[in-house]
PDB file of N, CA and C in Angstrom:
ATOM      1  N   UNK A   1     107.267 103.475 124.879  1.00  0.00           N
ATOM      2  CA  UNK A   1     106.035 104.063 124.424  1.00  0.00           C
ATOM      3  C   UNK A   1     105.411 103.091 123.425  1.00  0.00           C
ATOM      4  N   UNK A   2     104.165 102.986 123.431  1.00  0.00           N
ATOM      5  CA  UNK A   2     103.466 102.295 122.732  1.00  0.00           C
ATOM      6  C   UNK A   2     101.846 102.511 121.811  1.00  0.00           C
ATOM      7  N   UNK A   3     101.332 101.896 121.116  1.00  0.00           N
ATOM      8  CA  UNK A   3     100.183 102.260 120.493  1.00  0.00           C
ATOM      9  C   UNK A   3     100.131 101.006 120.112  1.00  0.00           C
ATOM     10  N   UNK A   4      98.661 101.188 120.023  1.00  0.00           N
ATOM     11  CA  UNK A   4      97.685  99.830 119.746  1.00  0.00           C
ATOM     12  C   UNK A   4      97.182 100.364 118.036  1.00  0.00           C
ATOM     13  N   UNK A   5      97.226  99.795 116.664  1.00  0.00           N
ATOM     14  CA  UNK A   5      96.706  99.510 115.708  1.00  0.00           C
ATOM     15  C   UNK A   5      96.476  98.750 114.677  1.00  0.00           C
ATOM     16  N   UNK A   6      94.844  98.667 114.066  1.00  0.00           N
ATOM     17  CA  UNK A   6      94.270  97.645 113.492  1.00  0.00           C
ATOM     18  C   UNK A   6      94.739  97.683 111.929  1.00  0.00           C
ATOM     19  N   UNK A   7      95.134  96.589 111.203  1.00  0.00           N
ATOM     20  CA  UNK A   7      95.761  96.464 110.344  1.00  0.00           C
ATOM     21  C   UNK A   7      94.658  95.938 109.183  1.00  0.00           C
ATOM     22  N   UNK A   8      94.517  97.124 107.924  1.00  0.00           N
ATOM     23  CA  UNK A   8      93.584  97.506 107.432  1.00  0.00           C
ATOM     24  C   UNK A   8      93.524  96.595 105.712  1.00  0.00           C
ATOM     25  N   UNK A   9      94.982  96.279 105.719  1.00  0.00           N
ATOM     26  CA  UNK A   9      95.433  95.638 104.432  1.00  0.00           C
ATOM     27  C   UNK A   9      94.581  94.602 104.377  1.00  0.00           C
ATOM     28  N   UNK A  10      93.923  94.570 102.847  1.00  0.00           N
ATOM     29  CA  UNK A  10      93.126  93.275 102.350  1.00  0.00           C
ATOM     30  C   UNK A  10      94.187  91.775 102.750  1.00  0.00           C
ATOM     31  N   UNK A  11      95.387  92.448 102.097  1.00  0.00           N
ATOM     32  CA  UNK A  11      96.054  90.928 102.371  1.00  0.00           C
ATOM     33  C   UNK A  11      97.266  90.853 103.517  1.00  0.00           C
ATOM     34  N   UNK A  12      96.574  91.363 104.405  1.00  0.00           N
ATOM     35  CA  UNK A  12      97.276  91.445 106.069  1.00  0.00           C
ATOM     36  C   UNK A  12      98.765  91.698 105.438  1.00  0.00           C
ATOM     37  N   UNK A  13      99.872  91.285 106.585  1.00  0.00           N
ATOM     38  CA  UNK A  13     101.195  91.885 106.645  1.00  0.00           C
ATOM     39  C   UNK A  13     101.519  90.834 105.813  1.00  0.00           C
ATOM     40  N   UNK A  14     101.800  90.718 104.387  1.00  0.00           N
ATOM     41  CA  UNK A  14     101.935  89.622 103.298  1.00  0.00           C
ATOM     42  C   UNK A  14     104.060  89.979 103.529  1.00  0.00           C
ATOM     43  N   UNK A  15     104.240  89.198 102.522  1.00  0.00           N
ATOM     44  CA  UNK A  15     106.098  88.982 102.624  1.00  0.00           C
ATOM     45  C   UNK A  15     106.188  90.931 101.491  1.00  0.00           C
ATOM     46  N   UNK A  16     105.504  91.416 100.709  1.00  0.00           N
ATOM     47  CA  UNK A  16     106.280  92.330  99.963  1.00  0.00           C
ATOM     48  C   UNK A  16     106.031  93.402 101.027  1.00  0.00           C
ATOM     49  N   UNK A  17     104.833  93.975 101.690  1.00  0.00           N
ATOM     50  CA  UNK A  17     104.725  94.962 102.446  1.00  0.00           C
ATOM     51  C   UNK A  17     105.536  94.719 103.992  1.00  0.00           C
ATOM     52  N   UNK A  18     105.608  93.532 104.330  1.00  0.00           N
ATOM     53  CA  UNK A  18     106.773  93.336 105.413  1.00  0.00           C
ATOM     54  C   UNK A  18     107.528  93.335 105.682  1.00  0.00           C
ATOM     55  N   UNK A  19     108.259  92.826 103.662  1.00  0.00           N
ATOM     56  CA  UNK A  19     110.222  93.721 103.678  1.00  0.00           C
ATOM     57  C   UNK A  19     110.347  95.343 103.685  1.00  0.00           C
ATOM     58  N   UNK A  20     109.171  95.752 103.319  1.00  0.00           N
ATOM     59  CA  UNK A  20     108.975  97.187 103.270  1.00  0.00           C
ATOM     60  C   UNK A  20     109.483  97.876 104.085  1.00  0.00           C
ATOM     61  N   UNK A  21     108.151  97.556 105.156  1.00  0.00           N
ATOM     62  CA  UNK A  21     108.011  97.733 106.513  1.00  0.00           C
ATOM     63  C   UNK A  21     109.555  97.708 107.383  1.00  0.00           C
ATOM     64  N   UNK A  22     109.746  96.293 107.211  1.00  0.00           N
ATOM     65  CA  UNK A  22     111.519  96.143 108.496  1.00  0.00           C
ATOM     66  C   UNK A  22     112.346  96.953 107.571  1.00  0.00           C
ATOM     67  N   UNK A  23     112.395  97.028 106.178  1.00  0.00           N
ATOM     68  CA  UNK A  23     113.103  98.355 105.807  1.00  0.00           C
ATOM     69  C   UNK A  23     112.941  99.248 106.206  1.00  0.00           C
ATOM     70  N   UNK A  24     111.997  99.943 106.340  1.00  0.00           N
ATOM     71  CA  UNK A  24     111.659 101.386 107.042  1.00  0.00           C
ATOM     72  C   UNK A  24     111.623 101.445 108.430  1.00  0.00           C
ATOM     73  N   UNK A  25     111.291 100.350 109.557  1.00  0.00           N
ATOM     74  CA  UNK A  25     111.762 100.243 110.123  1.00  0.00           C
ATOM     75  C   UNK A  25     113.369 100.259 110.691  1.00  0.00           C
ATOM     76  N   UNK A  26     114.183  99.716 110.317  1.00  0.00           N
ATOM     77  CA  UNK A  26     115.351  99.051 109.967  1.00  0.00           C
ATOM     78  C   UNK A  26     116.005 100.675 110.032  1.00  0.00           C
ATOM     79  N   UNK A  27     115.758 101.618 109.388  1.00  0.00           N
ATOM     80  CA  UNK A  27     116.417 102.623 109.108  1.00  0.00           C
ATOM     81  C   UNK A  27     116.253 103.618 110.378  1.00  0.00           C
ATOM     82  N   UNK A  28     115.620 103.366 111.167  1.00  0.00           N
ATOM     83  CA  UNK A  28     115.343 104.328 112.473  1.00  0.00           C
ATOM     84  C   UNK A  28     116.421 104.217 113.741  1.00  0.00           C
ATOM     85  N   UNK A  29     116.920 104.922 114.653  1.00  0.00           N
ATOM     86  CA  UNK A  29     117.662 104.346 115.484  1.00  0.00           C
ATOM     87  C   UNK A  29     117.388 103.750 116.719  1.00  0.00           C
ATOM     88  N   UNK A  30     116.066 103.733 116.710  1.00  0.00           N
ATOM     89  CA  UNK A  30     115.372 102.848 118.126  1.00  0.00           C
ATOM     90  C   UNK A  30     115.269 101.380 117.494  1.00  0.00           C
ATOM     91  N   UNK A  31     114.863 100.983 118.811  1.00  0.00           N
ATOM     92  CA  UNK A  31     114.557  99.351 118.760  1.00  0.00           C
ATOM     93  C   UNK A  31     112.762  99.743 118.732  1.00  0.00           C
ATOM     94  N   UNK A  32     112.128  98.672 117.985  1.00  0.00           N
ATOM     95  CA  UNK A  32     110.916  98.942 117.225  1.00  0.00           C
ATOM     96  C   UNK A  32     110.199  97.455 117.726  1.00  0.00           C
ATOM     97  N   UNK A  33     109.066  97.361 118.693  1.00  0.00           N
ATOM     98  CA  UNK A  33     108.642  95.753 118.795  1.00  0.00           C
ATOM     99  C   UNK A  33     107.113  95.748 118.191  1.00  0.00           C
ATOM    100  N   UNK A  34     106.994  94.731 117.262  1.00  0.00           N
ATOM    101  CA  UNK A  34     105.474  94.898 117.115  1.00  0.00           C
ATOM    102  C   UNK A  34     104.824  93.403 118.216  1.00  0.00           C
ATOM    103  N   UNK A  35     103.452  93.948 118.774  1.00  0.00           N
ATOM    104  CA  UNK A  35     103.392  92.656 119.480  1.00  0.00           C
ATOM    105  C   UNK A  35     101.780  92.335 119.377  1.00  0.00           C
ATOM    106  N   UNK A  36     101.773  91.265 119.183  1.00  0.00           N
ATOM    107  CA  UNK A  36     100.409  90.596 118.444  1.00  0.00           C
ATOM    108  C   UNK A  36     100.110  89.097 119.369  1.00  0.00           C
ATOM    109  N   UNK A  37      98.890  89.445 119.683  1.00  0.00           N
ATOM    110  CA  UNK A  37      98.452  88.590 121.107  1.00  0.00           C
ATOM    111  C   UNK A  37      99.524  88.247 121.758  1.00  0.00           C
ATOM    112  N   UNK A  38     100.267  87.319 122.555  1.00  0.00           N
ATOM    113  CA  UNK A  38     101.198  87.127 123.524  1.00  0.00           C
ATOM    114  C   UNK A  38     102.598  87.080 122.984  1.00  0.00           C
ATOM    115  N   UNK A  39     102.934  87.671 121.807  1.00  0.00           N
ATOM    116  CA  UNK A  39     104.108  87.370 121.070  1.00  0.00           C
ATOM    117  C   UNK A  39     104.677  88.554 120.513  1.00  0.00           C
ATOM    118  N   UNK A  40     105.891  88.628 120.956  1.00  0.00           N
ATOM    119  CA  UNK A  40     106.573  89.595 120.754  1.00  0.00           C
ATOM    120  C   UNK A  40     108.043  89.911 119.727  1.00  0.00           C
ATOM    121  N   UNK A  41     107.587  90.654 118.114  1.00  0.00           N
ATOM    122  CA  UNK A  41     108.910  90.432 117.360  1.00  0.00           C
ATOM    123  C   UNK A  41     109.589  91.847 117.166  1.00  0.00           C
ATOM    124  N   UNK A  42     110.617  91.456 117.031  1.00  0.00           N
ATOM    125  CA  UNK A  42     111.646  92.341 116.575  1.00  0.00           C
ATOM    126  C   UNK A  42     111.007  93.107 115.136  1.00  0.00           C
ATOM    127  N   UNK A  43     110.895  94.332 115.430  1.00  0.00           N
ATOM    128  CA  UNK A  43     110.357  94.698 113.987  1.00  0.00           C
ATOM    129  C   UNK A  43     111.534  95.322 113.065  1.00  0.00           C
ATOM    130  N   UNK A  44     112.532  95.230 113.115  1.00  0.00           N
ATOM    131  CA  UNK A  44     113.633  94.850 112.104  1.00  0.00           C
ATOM    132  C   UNK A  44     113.984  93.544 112.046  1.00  0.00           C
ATOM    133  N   UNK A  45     113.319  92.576 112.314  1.00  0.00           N
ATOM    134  CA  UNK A  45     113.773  91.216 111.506  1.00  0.00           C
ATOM    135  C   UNK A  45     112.431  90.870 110.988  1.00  0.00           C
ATOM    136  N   UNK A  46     112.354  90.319 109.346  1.00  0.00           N
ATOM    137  CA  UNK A  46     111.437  90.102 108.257  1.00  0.00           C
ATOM    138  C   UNK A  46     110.540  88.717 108.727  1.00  0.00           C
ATOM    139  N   UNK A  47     111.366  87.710 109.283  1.00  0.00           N
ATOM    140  CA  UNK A  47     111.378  86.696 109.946  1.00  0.00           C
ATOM    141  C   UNK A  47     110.165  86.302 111.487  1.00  0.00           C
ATOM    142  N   UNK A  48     110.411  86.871 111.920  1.00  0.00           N
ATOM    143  CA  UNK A  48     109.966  87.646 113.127  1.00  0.00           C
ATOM    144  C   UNK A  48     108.531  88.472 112.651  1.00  0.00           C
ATOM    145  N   UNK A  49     108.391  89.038 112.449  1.00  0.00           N
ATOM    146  CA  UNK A  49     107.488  90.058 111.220  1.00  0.00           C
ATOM    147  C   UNK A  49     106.416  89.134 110.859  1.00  0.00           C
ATOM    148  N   UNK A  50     106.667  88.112 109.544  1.00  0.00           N
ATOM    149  CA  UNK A  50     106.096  87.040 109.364  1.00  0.00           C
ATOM    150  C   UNK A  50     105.641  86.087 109.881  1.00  0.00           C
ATOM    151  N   UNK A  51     106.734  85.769 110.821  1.00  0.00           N
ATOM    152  CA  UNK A  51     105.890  84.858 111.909  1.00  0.00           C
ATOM    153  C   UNK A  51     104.764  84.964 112.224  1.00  0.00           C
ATOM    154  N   UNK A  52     104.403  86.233 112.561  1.00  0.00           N
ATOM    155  CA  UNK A  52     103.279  86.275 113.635  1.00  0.00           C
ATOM    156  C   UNK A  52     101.457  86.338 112.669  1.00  0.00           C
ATOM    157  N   UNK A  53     102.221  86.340 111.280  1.00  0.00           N
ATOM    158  CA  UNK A  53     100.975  86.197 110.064  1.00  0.00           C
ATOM    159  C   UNK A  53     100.041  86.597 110.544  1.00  0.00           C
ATOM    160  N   UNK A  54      99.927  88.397 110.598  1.00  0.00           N
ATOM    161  CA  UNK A  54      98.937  89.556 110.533  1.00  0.00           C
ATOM    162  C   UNK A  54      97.772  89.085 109.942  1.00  0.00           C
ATOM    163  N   UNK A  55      96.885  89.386 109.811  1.00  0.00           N
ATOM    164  CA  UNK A  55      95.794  89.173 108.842  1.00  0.00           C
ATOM    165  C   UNK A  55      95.205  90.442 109.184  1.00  0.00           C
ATOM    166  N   UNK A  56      94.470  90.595 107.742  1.00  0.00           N
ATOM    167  CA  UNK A  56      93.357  91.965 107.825  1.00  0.00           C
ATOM    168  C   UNK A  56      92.527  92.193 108.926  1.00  0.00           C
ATOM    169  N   UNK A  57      92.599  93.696 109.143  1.00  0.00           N
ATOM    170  CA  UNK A  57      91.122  93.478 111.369  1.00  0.00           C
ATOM    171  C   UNK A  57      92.110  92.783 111.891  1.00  0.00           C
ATOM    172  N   UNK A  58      93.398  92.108 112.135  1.00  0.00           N
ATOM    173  CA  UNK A  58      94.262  91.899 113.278  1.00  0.00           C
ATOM    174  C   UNK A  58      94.716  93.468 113.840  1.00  0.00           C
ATOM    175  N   UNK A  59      94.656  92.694 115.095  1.00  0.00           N
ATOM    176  CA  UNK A  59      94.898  94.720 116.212  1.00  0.00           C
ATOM    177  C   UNK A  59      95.900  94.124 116.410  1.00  0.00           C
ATOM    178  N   UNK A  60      96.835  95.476 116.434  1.00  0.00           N
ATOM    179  CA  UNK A  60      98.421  94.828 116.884  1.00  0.00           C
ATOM    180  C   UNK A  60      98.972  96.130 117.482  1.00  0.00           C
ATOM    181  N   UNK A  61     100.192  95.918 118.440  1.00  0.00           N
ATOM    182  CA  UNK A  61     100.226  97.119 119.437  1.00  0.00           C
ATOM    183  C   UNK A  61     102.051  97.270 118.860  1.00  0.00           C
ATOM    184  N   UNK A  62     102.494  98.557 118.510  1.00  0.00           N
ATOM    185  CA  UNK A  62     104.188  99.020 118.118  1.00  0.00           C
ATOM    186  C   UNK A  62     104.494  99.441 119.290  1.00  0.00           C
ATOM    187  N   UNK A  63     105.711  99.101 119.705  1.00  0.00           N
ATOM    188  CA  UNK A  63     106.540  99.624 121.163  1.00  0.00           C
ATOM    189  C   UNK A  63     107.793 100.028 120.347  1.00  0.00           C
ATOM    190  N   UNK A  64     107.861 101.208 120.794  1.00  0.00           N
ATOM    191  CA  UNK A  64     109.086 101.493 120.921  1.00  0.00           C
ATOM    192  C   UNK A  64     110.315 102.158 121.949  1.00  0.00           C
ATOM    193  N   UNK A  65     111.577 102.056 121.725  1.00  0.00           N
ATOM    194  CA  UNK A  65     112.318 102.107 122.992  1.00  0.00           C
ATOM    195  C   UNK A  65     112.479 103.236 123.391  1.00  0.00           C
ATOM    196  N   UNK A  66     111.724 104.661 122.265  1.00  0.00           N
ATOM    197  CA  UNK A  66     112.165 106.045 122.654  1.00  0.00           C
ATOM    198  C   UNK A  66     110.885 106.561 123.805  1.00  0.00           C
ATOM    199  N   UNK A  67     111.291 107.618 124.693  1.00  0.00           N
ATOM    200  CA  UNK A  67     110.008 107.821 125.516  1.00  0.00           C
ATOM    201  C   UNK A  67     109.259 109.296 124.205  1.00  0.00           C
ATOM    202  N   UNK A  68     109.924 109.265 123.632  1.00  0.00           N
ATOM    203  CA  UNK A  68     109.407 110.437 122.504  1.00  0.00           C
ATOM    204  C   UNK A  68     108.895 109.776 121.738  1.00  0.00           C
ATOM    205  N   UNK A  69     107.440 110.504 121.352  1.00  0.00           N
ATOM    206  CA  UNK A  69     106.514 110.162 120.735  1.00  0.00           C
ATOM    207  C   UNK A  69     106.810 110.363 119.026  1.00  0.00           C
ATOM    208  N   UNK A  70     107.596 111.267 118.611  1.00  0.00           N
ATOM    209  CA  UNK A  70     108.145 111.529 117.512  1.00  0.00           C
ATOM    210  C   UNK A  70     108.442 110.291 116.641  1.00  0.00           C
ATOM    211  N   UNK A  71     108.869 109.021 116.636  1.00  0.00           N
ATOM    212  CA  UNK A  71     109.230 107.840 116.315  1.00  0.00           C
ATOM    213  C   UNK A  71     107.630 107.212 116.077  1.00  0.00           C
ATOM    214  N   UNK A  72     107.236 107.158 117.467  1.00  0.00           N
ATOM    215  CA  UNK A  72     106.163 106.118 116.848  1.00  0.00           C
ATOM    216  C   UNK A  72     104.958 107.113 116.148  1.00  0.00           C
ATOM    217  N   UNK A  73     105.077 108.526 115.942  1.00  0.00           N
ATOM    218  CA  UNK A  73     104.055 109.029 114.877  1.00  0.00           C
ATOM    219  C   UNK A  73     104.475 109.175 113.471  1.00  0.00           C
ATOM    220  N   UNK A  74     105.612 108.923 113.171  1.00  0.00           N
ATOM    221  CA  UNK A  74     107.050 108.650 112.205  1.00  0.00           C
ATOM    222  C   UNK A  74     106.408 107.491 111.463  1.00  0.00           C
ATOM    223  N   UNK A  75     106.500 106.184 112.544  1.00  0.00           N
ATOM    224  CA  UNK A  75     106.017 104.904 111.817  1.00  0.00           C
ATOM    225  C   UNK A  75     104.404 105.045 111.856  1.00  0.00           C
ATOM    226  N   UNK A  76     103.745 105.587 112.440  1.00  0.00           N
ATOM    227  CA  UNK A  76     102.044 105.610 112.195  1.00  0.00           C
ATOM    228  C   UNK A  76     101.618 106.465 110.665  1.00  0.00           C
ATOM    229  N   UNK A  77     102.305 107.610 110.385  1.00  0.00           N
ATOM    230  CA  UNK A  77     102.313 107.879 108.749  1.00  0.00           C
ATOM    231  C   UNK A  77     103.033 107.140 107.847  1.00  0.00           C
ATOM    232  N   UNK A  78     103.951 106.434 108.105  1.00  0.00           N
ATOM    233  CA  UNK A  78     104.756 105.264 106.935  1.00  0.00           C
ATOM    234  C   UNK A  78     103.172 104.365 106.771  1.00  0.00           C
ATOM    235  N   UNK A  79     102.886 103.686 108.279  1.00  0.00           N
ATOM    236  CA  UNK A  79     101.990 102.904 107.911  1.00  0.00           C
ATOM    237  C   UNK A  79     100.348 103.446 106.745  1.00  0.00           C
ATOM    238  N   UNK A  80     100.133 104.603 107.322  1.00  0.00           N
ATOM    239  CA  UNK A  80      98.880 104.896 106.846  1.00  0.00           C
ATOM    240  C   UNK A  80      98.971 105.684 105.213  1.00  0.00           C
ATOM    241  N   UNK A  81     100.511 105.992 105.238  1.00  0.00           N
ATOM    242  CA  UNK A  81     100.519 106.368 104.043  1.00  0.00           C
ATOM    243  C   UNK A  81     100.729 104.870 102.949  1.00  0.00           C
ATOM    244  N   UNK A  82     101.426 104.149 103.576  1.00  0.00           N
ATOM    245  CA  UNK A  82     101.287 102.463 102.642  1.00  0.00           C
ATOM    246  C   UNK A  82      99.924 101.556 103.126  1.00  0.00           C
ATOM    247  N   UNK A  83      99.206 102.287 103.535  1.00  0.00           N
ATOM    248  CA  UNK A  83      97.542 101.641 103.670  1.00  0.00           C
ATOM    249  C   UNK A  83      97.709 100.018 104.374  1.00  0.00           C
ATOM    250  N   UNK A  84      98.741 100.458 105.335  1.00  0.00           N
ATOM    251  CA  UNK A  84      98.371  99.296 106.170  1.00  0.00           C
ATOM    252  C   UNK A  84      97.346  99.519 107.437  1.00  0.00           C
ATOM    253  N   UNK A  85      97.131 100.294 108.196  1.00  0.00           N
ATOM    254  CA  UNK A  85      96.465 100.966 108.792  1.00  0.00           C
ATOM    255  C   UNK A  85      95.355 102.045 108.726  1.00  0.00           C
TER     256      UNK A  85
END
């Protein structure tokens, strides 16, 4: 299952909101992919995460491995409640 969203942060997916993030990520029991134009990271690795250097108005699409929607509306309030989205 998947969703497409635009990432609202003045200073895109920077290194403090991205350890955040694969933390809160990190703690879920699915596998979590964020994927940003043709590239695809592990969203429990910080590394991976960074790589792909989000910037503010970057659209980016979360997959995850559950067919239940419960998970990815889980991570859509983490995000919007930490004003990345």
């Amino acid at each position: 299952m998947e969703k497409s969203f635009q990432l609202i942060s003045e200073t895109g997916l920077h290194s403090r909101p991205a350890t955040n993030f694969v933390r809160y990520i990190s703690s879920l029991p699915i596998d979590v992919f964020l994927i940003y134009k043709d590239f695809v990271a592990d969203a429990k690795s910080i590394m991976a995460i960074m790589s792909l250097g989000l910037s503010k108005d970057d659209t980016f699409i979360l997959r995850v491995s559950d067919d239940d929607s419960q998970y990815l509306k889980e991570i859509e309030s983490y995000m919007k409640e930490h004003q990345l989205i």
